[in-house]
Protein backbone atom coordinates (compact mmCIF):
# COMPACT_ATOMS: atom_id res chain seq x y z
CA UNK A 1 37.51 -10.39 -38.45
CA UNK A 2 34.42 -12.20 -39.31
CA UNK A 3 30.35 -11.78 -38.25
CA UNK A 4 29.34 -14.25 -36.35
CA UNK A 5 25.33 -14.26 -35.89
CA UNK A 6 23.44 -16.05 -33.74
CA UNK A 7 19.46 -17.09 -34.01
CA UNK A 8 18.16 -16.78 -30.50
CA UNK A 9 15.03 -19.55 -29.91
CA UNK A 10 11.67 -17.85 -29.94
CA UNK A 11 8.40 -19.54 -27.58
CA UNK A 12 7.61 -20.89 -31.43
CA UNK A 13 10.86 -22.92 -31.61
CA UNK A 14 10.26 -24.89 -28.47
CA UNK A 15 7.16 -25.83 -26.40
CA UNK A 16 9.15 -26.06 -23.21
CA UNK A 17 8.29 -24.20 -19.74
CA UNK A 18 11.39 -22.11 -19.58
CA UNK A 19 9.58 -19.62 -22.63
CA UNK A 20 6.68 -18.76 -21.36
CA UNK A 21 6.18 -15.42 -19.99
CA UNK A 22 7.92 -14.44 -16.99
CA UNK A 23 4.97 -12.39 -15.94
CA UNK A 24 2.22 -15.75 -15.75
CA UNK A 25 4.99 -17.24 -12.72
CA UNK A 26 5.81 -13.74 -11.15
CA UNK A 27 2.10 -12.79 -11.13
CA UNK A 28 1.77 -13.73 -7.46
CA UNK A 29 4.70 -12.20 -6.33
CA UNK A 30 3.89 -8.76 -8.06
CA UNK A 31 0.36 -9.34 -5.70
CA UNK A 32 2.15 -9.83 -2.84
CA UNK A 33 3.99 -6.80 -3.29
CA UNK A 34 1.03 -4.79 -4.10
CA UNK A 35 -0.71 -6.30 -0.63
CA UNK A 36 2.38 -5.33 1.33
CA UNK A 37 2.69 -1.95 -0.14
CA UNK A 38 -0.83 -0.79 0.81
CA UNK A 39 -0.17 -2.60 4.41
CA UNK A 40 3.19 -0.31 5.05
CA UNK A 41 1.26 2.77 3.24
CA UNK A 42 -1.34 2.79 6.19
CA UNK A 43 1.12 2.34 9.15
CA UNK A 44 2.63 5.13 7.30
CA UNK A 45 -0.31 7.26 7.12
CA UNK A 46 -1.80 6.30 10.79
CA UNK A 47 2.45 7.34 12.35
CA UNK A 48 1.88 10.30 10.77
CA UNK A 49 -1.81 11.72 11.44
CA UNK A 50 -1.25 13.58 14.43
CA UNK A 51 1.81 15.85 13.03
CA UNK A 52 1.51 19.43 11.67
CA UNK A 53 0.60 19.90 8.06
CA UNK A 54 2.84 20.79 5.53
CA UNK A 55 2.83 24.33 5.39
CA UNK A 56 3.27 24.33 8.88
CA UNK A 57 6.51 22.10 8.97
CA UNK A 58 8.12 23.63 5.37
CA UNK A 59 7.57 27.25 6.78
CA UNK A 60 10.47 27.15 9.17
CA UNK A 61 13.49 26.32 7.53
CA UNK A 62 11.73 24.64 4.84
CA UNK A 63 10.99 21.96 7.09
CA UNK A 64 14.35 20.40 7.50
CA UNK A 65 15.95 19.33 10.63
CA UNK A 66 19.66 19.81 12.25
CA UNK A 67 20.79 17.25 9.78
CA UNK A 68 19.32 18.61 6.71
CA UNK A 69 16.69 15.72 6.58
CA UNK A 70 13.33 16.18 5.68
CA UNK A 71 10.34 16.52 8.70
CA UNK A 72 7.48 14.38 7.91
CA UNK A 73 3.67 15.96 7.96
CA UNK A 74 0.29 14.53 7.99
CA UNK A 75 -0.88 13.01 4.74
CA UNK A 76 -3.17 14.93 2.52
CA UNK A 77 -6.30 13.20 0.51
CA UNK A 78 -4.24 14.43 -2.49
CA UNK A 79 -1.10 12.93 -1.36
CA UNK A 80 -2.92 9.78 -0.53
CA UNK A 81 -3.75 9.54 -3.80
CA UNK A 82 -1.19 10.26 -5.49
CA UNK A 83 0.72 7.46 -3.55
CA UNK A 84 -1.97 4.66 -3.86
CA UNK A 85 -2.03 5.65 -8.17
CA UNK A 86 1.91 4.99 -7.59
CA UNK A 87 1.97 2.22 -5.99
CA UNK A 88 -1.10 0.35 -7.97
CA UNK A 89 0.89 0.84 -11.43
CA UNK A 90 2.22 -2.81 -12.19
CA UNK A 91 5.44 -1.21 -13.75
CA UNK A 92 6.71 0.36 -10.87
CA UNK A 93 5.97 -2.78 -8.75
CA UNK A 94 7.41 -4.58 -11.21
CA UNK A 95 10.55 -2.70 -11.68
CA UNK A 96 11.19 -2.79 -7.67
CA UNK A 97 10.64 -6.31 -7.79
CA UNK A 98 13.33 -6.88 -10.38
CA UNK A 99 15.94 -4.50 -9.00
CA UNK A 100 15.74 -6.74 -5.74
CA UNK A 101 15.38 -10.14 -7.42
CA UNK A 102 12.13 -10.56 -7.04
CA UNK A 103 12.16 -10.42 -2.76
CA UNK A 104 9.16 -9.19 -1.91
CA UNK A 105 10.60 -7.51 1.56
CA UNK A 106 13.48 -5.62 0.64
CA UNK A 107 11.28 -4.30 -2.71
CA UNK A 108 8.90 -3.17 -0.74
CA UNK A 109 11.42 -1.47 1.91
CA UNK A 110 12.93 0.22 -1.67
CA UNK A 111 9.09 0.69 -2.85
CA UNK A 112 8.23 2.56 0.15
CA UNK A 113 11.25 5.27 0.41
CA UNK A 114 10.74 6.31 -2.82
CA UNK A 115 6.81 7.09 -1.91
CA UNK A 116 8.42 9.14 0.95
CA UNK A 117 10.83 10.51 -1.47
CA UNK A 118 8.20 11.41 -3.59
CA UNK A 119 5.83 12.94 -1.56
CA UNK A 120 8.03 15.18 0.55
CA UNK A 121 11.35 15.99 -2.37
CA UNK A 122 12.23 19.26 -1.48
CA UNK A 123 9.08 19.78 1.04
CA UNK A 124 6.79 20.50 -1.95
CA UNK A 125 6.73 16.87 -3.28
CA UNK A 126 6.67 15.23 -6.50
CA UNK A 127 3.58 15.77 -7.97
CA UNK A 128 4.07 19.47 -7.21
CA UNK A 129 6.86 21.17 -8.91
CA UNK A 130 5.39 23.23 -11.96
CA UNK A 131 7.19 25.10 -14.37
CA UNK A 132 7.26 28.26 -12.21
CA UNK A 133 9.66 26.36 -10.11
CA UNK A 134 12.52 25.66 -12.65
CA UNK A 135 11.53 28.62 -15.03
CA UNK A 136 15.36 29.55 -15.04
CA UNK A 137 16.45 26.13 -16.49
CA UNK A 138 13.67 26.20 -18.62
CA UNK A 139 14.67 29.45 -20.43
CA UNK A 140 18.52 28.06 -20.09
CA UNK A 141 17.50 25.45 -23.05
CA UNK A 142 19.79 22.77 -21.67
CA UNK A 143 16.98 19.78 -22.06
CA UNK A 144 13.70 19.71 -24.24
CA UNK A 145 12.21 17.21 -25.82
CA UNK A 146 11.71 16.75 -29.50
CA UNK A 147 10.22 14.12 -31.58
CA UNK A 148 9.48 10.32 -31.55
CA UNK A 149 11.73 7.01 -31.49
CA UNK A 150 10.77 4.21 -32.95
CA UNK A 151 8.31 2.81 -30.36
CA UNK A 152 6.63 6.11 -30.17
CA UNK A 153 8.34 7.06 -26.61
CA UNK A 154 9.39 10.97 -26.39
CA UNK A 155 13.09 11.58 -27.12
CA UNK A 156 14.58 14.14 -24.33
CA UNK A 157 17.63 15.98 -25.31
CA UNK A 158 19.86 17.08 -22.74
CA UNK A 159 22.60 19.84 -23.73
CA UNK A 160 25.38 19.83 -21.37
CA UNK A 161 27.41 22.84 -22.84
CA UNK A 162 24.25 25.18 -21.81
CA UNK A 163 24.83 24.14 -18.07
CA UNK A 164 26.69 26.56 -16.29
CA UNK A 165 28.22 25.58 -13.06
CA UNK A 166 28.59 29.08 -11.90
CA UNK A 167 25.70 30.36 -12.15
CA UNK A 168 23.21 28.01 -11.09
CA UNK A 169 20.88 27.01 -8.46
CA UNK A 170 21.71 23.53 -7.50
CA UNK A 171 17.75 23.36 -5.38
CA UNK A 172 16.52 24.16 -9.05
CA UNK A 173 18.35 22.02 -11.23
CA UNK A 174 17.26 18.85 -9.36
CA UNK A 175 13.79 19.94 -9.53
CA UNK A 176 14.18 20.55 -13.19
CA UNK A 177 15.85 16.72 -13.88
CA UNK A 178 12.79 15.84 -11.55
CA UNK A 179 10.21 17.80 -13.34
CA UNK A 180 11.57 16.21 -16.96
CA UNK A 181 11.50 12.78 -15.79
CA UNK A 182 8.15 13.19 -14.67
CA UNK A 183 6.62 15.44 -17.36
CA UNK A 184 8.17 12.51 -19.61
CA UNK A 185 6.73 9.64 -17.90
CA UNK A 186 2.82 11.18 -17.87
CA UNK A 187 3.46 11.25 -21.70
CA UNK A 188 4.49 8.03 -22.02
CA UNK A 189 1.03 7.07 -19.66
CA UNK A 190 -1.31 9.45 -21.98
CA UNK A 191 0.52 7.58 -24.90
CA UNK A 192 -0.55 3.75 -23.09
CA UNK A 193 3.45 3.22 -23.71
């Protein structure tokens, strides 16, 4: 068995076109989706002005229907937002964009459920879940994070003998993995990472 290694071309190795930032030739496109995403955010918001408000829909059974699936509300100022600050940040654009190679339509179709996602997971939303909500999991220990890597992102640990199948709330848990994910990604913002 032998090492074989290989010396990948950097942009200093070669003057040609195909190593230059990816970002210069998908600037427009990333635009686009931006322009789009605001567009579908307003139809959104003007379909759903004349509906209840939250509490009103979430206080009978916690605003599902028949089929378990969320009822929409009107849009708060907060919730407005929270959705524009979502949708501005390049990196999520960006990362729609590249999970649909680069089409601007179906991204933005993908870009746009996860803003309803966000806003109405679990009819509190997102943006609302505090620590009160998953203080059991919490206290259970099974994720934390602790330290640095190399970059300077926060390293989660998840401990998967300290989850207990039986005695669990399942509504709680996926708040929890939500409320990590998110507590970890306003880190990484605060950090400019």
């Amino acid at each position: 068995f032998t090492m074989v290694s290989h010396e990948y071309p950097t942009a200093e190795d070669n003057s040609s076109d195909e190593y230059r930032p990816v970002r210069e030739k998908r600037q427009p496109v990333v635009v686009e989706c931006y322009e789009v995403m605001m567009k579908l955010l307003d139809e959104e918001i003007e379909k759903c002005k004349d509906l209840p408000s939250r509490d009103a829909v979430c206080s009978e059974n916690n605003g599902k229907d028949s089929k378990g699936e969320q009822n929409p509300w009107c849009w708060t100022d907060t919730e407005k937002e929270e959705a524009i600050a979502w949708i501005e940040s390049p990196v999520n654009r960006v990362r729609f964009l590249r999970a649909r190679n680069w089409d601007v339509s179906v991204s933005t179709e993908l870009m746009m459920n996860a803003v309803k996602w966000r806003r109405t997971f679990q009819g509190k939303g997102v943006n609302n879940i505090t620590s009160d909500d998953v203080i059991n999991e919490i206290k259970s220990g099974k994720a934390f994070f602790h330290g640095k890597d190399k970059q300077g992102r926060v390293i989660s640990y998840v401990i998967a003998r300290k989850h207990d199948n039986s005695e669990r709330d399942l509504a709680e848990v996926e708040r929890f993995c939500v409320w990590m994910m998110e507590r970890e990604a306003n880190i990484l913002k605060s950090l400019n990472i």
